[in-house]
N, C-alpha and C. Protein backbone atom coordinates (compact mmCIF):
# COMPACT_ATOMS: atom_id res chain seq x y z
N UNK A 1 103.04 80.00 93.71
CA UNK A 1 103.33 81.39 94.02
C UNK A 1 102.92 81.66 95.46
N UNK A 2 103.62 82.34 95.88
CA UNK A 2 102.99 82.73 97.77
C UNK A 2 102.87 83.91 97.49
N UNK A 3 102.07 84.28 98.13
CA UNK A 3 100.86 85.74 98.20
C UNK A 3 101.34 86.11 99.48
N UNK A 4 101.47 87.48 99.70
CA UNK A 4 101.32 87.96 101.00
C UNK A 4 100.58 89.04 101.07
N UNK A 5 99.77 89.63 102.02
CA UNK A 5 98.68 91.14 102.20
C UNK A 5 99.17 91.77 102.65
N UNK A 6 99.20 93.06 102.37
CA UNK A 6 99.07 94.35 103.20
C UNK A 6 97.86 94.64 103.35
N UNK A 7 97.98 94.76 104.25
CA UNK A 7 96.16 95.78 105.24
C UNK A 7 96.83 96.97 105.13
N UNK A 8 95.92 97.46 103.99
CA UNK A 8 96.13 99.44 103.76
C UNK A 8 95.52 100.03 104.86
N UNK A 9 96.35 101.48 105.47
CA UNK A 9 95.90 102.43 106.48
C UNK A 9 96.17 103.79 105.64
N UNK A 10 95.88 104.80 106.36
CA UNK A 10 95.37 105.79 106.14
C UNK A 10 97.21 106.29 105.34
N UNK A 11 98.09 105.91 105.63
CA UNK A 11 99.85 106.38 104.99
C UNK A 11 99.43 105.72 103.77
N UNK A 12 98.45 104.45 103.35
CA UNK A 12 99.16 103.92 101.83
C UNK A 12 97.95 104.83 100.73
N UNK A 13 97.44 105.99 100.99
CA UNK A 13 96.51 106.17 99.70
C UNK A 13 97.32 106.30 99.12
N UNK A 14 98.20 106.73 98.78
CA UNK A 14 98.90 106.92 97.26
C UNK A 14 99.14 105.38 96.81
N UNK A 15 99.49 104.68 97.56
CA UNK A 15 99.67 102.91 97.02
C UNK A 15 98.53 102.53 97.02
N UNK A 16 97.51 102.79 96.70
CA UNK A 16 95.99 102.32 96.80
C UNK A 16 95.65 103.40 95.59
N UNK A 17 95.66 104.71 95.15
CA UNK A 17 95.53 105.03 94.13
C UNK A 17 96.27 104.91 93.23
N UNK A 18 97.72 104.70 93.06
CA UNK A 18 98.42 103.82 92.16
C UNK A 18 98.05 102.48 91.81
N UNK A 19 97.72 101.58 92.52
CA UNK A 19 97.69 100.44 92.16
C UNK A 19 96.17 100.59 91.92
N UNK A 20 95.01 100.90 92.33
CA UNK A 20 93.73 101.22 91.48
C UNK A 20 93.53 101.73 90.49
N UNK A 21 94.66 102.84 89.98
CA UNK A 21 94.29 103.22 88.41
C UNK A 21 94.82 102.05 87.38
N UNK A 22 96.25 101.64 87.88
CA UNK A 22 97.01 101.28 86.99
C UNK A 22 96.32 99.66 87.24
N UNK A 23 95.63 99.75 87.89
CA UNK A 23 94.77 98.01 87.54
C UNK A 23 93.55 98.07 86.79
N UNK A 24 92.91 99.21 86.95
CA UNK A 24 91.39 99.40 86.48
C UNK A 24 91.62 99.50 85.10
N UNK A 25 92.34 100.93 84.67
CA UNK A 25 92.35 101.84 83.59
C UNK A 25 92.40 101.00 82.12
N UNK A 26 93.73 99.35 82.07
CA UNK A 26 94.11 99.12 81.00
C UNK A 26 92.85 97.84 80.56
N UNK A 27 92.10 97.68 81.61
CA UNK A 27 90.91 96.85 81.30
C UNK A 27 89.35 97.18 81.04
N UNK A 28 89.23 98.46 81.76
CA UNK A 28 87.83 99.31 81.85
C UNK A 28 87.91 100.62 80.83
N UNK A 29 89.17 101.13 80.45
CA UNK A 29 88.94 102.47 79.90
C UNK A 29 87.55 102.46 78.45
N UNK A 30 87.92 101.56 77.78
CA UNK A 30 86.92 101.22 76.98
C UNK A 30 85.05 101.47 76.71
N UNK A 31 85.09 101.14 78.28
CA UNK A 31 83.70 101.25 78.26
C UNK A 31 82.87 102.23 78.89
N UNK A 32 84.36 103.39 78.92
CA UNK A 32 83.33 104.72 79.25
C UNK A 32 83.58 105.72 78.71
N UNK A 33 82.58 106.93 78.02
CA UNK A 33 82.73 108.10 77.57
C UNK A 33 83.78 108.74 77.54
N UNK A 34 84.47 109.62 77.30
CA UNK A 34 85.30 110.69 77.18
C UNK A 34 85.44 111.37 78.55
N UNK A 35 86.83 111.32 79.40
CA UNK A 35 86.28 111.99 81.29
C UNK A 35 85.72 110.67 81.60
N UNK A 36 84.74 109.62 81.79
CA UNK A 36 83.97 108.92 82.48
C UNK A 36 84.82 108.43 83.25
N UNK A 37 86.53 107.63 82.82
CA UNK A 37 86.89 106.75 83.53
C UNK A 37 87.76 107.20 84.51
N UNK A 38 88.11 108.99 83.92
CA UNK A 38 88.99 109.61 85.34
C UNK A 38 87.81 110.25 86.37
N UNK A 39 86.42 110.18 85.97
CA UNK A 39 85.29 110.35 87.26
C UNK A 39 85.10 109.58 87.92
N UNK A 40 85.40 107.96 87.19
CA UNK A 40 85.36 106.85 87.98
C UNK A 40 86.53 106.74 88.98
N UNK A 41 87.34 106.74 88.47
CA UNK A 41 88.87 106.98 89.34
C UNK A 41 88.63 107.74 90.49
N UNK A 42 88.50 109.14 90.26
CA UNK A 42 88.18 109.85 91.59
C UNK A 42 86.94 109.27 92.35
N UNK A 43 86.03 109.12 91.76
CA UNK A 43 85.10 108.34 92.85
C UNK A 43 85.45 107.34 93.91
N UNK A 44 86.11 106.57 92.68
CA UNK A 44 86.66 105.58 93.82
C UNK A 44 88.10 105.08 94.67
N UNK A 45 88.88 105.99 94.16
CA UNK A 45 90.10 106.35 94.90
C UNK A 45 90.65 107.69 94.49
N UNK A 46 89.46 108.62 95.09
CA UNK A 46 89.94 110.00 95.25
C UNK A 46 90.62 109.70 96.63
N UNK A 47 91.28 111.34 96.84
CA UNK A 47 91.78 110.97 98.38
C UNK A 47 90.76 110.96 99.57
N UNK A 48 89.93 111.96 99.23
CA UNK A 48 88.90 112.12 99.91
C UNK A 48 87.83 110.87 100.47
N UNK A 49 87.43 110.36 99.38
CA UNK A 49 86.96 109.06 99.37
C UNK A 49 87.63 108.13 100.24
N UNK A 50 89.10 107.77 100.46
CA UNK A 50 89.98 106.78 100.70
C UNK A 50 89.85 107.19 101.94
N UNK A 51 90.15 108.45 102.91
CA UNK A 51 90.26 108.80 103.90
C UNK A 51 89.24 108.24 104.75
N UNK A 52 87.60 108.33 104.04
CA UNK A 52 86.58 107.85 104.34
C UNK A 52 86.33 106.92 104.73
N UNK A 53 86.89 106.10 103.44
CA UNK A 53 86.70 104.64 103.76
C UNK A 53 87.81 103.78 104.89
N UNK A 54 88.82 104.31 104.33
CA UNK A 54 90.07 103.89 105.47
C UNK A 54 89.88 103.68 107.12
N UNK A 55 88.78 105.05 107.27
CA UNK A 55 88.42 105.35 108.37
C UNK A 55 87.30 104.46 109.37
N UNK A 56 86.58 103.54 107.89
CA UNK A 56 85.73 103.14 108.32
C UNK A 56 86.12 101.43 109.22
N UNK A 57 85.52 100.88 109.68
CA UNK A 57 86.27 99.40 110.32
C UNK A 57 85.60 98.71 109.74
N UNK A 58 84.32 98.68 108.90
CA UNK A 58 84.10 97.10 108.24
C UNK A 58 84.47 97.55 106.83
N UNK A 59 85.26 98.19 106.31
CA UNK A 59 86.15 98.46 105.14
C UNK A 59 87.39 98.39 105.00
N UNK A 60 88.30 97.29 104.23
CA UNK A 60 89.63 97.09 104.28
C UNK A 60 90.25 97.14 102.70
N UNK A 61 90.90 97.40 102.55
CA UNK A 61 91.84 97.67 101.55
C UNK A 61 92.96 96.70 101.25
N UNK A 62 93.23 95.78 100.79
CA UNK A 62 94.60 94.85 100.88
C UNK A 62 95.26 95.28 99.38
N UNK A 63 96.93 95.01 99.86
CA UNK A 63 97.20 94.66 98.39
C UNK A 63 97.91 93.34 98.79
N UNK A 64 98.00 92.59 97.63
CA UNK A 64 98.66 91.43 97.34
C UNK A 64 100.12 91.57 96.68
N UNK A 65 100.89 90.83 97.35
CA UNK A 65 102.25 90.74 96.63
C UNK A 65 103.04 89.27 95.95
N UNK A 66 103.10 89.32 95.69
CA UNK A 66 104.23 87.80 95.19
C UNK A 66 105.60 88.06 95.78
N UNK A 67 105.94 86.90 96.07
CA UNK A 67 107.28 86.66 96.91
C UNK A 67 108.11 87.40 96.49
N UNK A 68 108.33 88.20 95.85
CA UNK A 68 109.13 89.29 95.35
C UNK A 68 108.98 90.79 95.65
N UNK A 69 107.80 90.92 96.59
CA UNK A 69 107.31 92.33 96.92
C UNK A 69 106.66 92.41 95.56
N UNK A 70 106.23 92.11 94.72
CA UNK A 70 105.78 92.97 93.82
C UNK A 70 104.19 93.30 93.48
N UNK A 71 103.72 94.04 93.71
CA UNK A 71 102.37 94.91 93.73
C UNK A 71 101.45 93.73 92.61
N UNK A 72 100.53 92.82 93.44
CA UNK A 72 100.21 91.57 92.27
C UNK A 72 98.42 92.71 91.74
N UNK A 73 98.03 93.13 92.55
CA UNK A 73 96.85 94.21 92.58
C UNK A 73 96.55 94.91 93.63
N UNK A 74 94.96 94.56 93.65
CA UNK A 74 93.68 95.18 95.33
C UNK A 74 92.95 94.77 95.02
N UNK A 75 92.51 94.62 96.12
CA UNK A 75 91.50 94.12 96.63
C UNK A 75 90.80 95.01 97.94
N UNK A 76 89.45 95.00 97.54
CA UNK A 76 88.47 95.66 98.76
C UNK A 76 87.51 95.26 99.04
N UNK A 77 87.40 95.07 100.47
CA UNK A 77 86.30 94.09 101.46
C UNK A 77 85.63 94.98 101.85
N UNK A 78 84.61 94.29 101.79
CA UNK A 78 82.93 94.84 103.14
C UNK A 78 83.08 94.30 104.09
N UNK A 79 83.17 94.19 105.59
CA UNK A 79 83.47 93.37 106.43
C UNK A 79 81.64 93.79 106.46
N UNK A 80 81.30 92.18 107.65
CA UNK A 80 79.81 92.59 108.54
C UNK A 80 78.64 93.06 107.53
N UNK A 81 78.95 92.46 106.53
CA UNK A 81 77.42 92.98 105.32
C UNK A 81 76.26 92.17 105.17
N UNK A 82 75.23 92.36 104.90
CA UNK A 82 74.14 91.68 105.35
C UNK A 82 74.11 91.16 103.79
N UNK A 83 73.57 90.00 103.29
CA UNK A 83 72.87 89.16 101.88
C UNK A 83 71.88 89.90 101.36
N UNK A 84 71.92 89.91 100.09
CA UNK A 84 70.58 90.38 99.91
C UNK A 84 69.17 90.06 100.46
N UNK A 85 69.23 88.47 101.02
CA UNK A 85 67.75 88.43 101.45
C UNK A 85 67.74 88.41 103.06
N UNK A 86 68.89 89.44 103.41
CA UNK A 86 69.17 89.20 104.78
C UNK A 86 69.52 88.30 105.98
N UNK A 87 69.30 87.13 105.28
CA UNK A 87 69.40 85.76 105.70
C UNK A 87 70.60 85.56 106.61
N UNK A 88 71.53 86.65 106.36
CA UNK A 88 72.85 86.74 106.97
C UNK A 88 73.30 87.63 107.61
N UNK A 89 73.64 88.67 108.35
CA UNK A 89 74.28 89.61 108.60
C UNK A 89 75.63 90.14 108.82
N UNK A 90 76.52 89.11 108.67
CA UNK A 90 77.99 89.50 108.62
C UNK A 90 78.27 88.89 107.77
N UNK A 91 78.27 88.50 106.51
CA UNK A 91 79.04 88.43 105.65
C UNK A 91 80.00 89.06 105.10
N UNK A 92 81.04 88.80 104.60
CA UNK A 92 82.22 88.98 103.75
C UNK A 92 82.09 89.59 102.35
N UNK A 93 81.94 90.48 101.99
CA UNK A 93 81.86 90.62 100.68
C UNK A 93 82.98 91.36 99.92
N UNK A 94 83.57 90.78 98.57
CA UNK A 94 84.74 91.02 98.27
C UNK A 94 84.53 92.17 96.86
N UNK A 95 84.14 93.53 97.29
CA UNK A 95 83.69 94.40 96.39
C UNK A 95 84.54 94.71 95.14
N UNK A 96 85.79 94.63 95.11
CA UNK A 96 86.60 94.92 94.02
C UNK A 96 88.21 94.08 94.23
N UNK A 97 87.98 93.20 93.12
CA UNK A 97 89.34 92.35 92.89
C UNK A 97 90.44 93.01 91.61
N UNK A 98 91.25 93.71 91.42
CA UNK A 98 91.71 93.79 90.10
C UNK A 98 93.38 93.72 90.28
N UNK A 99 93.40 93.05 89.36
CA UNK A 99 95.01 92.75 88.44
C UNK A 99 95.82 93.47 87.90
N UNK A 100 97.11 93.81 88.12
CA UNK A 100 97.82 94.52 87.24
C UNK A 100 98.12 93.75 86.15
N UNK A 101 98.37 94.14 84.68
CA UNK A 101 98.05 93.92 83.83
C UNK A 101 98.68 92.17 83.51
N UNK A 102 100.17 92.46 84.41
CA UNK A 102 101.24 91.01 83.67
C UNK A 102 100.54 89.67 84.88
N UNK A 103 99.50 90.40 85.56
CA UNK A 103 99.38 89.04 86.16
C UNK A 103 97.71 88.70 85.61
N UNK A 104 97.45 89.33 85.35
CA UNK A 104 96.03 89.02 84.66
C UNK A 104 95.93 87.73 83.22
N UNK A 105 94.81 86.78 83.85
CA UNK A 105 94.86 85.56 82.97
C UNK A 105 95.52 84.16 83.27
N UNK A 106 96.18 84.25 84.33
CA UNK A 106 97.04 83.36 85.32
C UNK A 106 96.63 82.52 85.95
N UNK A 107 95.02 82.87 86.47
CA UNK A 107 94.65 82.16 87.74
C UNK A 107 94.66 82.86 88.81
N UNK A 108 95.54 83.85 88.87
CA UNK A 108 95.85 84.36 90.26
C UNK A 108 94.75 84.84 90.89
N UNK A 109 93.83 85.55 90.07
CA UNK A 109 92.49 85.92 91.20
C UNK A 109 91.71 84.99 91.34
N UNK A 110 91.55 83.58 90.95
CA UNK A 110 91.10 82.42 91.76
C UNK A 110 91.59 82.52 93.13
N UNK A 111 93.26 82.53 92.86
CA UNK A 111 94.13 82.26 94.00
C UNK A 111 93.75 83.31 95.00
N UNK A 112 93.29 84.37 94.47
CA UNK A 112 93.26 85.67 96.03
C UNK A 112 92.15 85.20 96.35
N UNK A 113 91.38 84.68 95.70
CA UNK A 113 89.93 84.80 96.52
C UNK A 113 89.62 83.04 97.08
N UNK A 114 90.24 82.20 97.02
CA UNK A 114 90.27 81.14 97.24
C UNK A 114 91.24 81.58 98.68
C-alpha cells in the first residue's frame, strides 16, 4: 500500500474533526459515561482547540491516505519534546495514531509509524 500525508493547516479543521470523531468514537465510545465521549471530542478537536494547536509549530496534524485519496486516519505529533528523564530534548513524540474503522487490524499503523 503507499501512504501519502497531508500536513493539516488552519483550512483542514473540519477534515481533522471529521476524521477524529469518526476514528475515535467506533473504538473508545465504550469506555466513557453518558456525554464523556462528546467532552472528549470537543476537548480534543473542538475548533477552538485546533486553532490553538494548528497555530502552534512543534504541533502537526497529518492525515494519511492510500493511493486512492482515501482518508486511512490521523495522526498527531509533538515536535521538540523533551523524555521523561530529560535525557533528550527534541524528541518526536507521536501523541495520537487512530484508524478509520475498515483499515483497523491490517497492520497499517505499524506501517504509519514505521
Amino acid at each position: 500500500m503507499t501512504i501519502s500525508y497531508q500536513k493539516c493547516g488552519l483550512s483542514d479543521i473540519s477534515l481533522i474533526q471529521e476524521t477524529g470523531r469518526a476514528t475515535y468514537k467506533p473504538y473508545y465510545h465504550q469506555m466513557w459515561d453518558i456525554g464523556g465521549v462528546d467532552w472528549y471530542m470537543e476537548r480534543c478537536f473542538g475548533k477552538e482547540v485546533l486553532e490553538i494547536e494548528l497555530g502552534d509549530p512543534n504541533i502537526e496534524y497529518l492525515i494519511p491516505r492510500n493511493e486512492h485519496g482515501q482518508v486511512i486516519g490521523i495522526l498527531k505529533l509533538l515536535l521538540q519534546q523533551s523524555t521523561p528523564d530529560n535525557s533528550v530534548s527534541n524528541a518526536l513524540y507521536l501523541e495520537k495514531i487512530y484508524l478509520m474503522p475498515e483499515f483497523f487490524g491490517k497492520g497499517i499503523g505499524q506501517m504509519l509509524i514505521e
